[in-house]
Protein backbone atom coordinates (compact mmCIF):
# COMPACT_ATOMS: atom_id res chain seq x y z
CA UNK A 1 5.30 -2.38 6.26
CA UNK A 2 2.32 -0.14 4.51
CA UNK A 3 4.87 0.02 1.09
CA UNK A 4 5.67 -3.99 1.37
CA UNK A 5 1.74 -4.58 1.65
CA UNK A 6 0.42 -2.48 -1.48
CA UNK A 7 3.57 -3.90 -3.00
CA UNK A 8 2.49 -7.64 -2.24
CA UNK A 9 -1.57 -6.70 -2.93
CA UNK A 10 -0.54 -5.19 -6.31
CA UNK A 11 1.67 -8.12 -7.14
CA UNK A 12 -1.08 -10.54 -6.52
CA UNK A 13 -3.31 -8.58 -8.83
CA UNK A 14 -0.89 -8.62 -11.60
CA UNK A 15 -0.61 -12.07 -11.58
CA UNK A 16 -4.44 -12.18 -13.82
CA UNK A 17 -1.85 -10.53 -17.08
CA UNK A 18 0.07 -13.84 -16.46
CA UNK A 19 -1.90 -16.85 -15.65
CA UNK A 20 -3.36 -18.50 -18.50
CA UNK A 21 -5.62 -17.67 -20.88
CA UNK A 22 -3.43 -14.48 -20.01
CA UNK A 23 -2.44 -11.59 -22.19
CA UNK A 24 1.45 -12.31 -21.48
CA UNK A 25 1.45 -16.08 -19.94
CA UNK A 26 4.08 -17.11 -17.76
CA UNK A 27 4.27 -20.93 -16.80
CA UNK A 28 2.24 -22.02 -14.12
CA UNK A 29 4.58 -23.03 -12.02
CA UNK A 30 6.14 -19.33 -11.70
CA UNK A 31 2.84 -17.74 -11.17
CA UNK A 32 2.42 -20.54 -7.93
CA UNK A 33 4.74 -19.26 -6.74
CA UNK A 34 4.57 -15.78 -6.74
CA UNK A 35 0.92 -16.53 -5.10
CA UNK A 36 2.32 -18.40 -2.53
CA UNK A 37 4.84 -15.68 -1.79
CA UNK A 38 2.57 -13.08 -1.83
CA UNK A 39 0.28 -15.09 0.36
CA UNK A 40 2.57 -16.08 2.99
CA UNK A 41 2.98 -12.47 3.34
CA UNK A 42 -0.10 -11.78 3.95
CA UNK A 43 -0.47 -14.10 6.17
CA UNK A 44 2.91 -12.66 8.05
CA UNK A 45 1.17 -9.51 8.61
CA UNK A 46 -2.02 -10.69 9.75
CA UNK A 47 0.21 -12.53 11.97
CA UNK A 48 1.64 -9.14 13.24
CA UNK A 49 -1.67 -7.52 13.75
CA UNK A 50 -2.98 -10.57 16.02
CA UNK A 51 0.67 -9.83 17.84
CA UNK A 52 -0.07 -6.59 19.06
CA UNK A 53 -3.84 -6.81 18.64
CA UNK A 54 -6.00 -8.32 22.11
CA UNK A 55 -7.44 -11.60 21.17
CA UNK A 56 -11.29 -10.74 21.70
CA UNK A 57 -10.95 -7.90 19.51
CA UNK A 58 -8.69 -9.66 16.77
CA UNK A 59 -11.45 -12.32 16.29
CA UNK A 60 -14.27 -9.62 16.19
CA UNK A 61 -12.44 -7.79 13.26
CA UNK A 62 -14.03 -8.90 10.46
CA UNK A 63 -11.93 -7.57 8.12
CA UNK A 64 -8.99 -10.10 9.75
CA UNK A 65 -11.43 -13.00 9.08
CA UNK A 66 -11.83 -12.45 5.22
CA UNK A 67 -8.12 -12.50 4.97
CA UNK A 68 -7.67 -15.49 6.81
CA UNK A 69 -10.63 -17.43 4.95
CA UNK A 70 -9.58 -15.88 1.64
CA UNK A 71 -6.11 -16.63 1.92
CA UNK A 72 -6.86 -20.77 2.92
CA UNK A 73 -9.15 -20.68 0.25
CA UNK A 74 -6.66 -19.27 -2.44
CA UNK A 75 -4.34 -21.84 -1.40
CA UNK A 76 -6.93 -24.78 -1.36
CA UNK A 77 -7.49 -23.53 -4.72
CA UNK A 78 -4.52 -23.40 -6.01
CA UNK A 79 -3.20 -26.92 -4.93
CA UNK A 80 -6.47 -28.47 -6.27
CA UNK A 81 -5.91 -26.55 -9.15
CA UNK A 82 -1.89 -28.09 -9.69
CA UNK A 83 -3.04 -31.59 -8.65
CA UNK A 84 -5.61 -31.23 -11.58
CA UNK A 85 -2.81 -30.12 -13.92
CA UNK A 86 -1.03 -32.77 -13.12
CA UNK A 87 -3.30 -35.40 -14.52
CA UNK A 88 -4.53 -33.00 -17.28
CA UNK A 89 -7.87 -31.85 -16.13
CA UNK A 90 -8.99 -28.48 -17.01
CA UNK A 91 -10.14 -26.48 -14.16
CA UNK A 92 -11.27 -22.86 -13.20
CA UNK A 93 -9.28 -20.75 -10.86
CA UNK A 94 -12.17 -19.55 -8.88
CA UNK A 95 -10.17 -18.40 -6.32
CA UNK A 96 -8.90 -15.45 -8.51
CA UNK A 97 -12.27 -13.13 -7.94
CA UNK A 98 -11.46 -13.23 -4.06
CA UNK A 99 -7.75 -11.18 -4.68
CA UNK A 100 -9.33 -8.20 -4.64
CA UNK A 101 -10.13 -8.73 -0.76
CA UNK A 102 -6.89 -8.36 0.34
CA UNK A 103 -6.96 -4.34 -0.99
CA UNK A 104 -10.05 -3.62 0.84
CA UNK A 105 -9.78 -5.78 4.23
CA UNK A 106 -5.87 -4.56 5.61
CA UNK A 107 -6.27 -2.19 7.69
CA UNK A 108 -4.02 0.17 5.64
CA UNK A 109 -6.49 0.41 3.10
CA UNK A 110 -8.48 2.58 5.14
CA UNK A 111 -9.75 4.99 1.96
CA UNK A 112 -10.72 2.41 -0.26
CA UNK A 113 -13.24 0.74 2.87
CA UNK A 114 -14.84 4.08 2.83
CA UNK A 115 -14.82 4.78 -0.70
CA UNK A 116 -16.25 0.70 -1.30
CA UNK A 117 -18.68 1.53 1.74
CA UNK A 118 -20.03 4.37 -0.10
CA UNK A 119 -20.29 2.67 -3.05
CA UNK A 120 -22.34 -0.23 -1.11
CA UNK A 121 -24.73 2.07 0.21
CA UNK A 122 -25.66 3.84 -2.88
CA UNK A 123 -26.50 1.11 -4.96
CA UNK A 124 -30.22 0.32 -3.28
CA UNK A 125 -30.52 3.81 -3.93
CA UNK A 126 -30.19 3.49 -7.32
CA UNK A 127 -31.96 0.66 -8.26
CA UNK A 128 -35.19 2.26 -9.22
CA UNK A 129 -33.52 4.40 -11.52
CA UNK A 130 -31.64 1.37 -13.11
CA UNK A 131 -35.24 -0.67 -13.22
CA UNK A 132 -36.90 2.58 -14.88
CA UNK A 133 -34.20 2.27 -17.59
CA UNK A 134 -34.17 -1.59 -17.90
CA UNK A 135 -38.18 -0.96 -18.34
CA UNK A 136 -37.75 1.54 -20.99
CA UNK A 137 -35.09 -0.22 -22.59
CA UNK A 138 -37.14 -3.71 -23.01
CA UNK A 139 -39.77 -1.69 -23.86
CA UNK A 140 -38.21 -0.09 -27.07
CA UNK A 141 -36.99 -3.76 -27.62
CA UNK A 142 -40.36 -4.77 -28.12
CA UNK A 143 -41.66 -2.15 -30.14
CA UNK A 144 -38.11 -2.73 -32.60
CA UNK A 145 -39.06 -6.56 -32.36
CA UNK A 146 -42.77 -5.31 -33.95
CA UNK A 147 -41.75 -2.66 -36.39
CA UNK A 148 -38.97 -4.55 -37.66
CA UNK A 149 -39.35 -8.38 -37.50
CA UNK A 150 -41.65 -9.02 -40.04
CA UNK A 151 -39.79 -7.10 -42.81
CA UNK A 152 -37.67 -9.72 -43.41
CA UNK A 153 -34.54 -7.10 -43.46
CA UNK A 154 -31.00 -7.92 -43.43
CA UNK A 155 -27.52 -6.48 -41.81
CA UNK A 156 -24.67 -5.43 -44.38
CA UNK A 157 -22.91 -8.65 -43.43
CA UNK A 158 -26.57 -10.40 -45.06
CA UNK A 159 -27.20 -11.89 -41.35
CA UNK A 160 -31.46 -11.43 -39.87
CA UNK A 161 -31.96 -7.80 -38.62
CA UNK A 162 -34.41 -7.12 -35.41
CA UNK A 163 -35.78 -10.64 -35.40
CA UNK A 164 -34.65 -11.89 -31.77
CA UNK A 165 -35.62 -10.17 -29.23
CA UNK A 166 -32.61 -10.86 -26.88
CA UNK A 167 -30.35 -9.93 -29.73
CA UNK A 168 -32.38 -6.80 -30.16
CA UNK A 169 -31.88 -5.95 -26.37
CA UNK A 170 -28.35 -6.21 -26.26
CA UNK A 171 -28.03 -4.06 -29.72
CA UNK A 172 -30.27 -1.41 -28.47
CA UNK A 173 -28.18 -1.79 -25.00
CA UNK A 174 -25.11 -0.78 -26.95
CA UNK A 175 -26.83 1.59 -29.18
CA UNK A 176 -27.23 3.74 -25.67
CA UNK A 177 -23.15 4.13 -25.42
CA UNK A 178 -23.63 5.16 -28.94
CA UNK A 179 -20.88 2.70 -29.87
CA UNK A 180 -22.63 1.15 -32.48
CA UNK A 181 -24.78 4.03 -34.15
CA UNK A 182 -25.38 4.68 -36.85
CA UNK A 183 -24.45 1.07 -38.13
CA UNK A 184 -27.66 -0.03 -36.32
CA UNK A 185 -30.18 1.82 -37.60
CA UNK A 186 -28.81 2.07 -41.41
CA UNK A 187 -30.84 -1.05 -42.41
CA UNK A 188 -34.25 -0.15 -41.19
CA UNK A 189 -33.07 3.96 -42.66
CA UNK A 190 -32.28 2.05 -46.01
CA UNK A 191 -36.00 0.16 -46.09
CA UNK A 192 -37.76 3.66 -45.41
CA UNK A 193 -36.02 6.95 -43.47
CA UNK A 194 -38.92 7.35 -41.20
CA UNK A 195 -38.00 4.58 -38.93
CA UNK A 196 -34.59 6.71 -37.97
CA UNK A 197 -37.46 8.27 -35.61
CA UNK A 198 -37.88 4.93 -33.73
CA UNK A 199 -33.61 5.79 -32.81
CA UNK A 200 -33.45 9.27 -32.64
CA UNK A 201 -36.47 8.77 -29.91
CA UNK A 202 -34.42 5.81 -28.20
CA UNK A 203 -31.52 8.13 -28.00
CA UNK A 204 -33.06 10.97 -26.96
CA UNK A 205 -34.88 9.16 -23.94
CA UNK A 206 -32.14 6.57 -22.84
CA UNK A 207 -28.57 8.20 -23.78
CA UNK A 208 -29.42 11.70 -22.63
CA UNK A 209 -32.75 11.63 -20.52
CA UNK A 210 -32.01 8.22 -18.48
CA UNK A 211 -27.98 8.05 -18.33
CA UNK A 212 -28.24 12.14 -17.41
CA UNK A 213 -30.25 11.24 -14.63
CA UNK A 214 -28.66 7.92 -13.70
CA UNK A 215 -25.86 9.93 -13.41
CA UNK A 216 -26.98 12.23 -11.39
CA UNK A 217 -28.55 9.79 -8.74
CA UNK A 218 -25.42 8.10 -8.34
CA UNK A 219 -23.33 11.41 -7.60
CA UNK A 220 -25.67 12.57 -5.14
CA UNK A 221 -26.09 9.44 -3.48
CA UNK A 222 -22.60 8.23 -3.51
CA UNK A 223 -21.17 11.82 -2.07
CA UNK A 224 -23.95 11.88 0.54
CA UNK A 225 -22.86 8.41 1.92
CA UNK A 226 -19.30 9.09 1.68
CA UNK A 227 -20.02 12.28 3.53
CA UNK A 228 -21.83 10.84 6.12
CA UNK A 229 -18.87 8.23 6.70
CA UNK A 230 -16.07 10.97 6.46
CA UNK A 231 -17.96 12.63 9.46
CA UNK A 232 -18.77 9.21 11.28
């Protein structure tokens, strides 16, 4: 029964490389199914866990309550979402974001509970640390906005360089996964080499400062709590 329901949980995950826009799409009418399959058995084994689980404690469980309300609302979903197609009206599959709760809620996915518990707890932990580095990276956004802006400089591909802030945040955002350096920086090295301070100073205090200790707050954290829960 444990094989059939990671079989069933991973089919119903799959189906997101075959439901349109999908990478390999299969008609709809296939994928239905296979949803509706994979949901009846879900609902089959909740069905054997209220068998030879007492009532009162069946209905406290609320791990057996997401699956129930998840699996009415994937179905509501999906025949609003057929009765739609049927009169060609585009719709959203909302329901798809709530597949993942069948992998943490069954009670043989024991592990992953503890590991997404962990993962739960850390996070207030590490929201000062993610505000210090949202601060520094606005921050550096501004000063980019000001050094920048007003020089009237241009990208290779002749598009406005550093003149929107927002724009500026998401470059420098990038610029910290190093993904798009040097490329960034080449216009403002081109209009004078100083300004390759301005990123060697961004890198230096958000890539390897701020990520390092990011990090390093999230290790700690996260194996604390999952100790704690291993011993509970």
């Amino acid at each position: 029964m444990r094989t059939a329901t990671y079989f069933f949980i991973f089919l119903n995950l799959s189906l997101a490389l075959f439901e349109e826009p999908a990478v390999y799409p299969l008609p709809f009418l296939a994928t239905s199914l296979v949803e509706v399959l994979c949901l009846l058995v879900f609902f089959g084994r909740l069905t054997h866990f209220a068998k030879i689980t007492r009532r009162n404690v069946f209905w406290k469980d609320t791990k057996n309550i997401c699956i129930m309300v998840a699996i009415l609302l994937s179905l509501a979903d999906l025949a609003i979402y057929g009765a739609l197609r049927i009169y060609n009206i585009q719709s959203i599959r909302w329901s798809r974001i709530m597949r993942p709760i069948f992998l943490i809620n069954f009670a043989e996915s024991r592990q992953i509970r503890r590991a997404f518990r962990s993962i739960r707890n850390t996070l207030p932990e590490i929201t000062y640390v993610f505000l210090l580095f949202m601060f520094s990276l606005l921050m550096f956004s501004l000063m980019a906005l000001k050094l920048f802006g007003e020089r009237n400089l241009q990208t290779a591909e002749g598009l406005p360089y550093f003149r929107d802030y927002l724009e500026i945040v998401f470059d420098l955002y990038v610029l910290v996964t190093t993904a798009n350096s040097p490329d960034v920086m080449m216009p403002a090295f081109d209009f004078s080499s100083w300004y390759a301070l301005f990123f060697i100073a961004f890198v230096i205090v958000n890539t390897y400062i701020f990520m390092s200790l990011f990090l390093a707050v999230v290790y700690n954290n996260y194996k604390k709590h999952l100790k704690v829960i291993s011993e509970g």
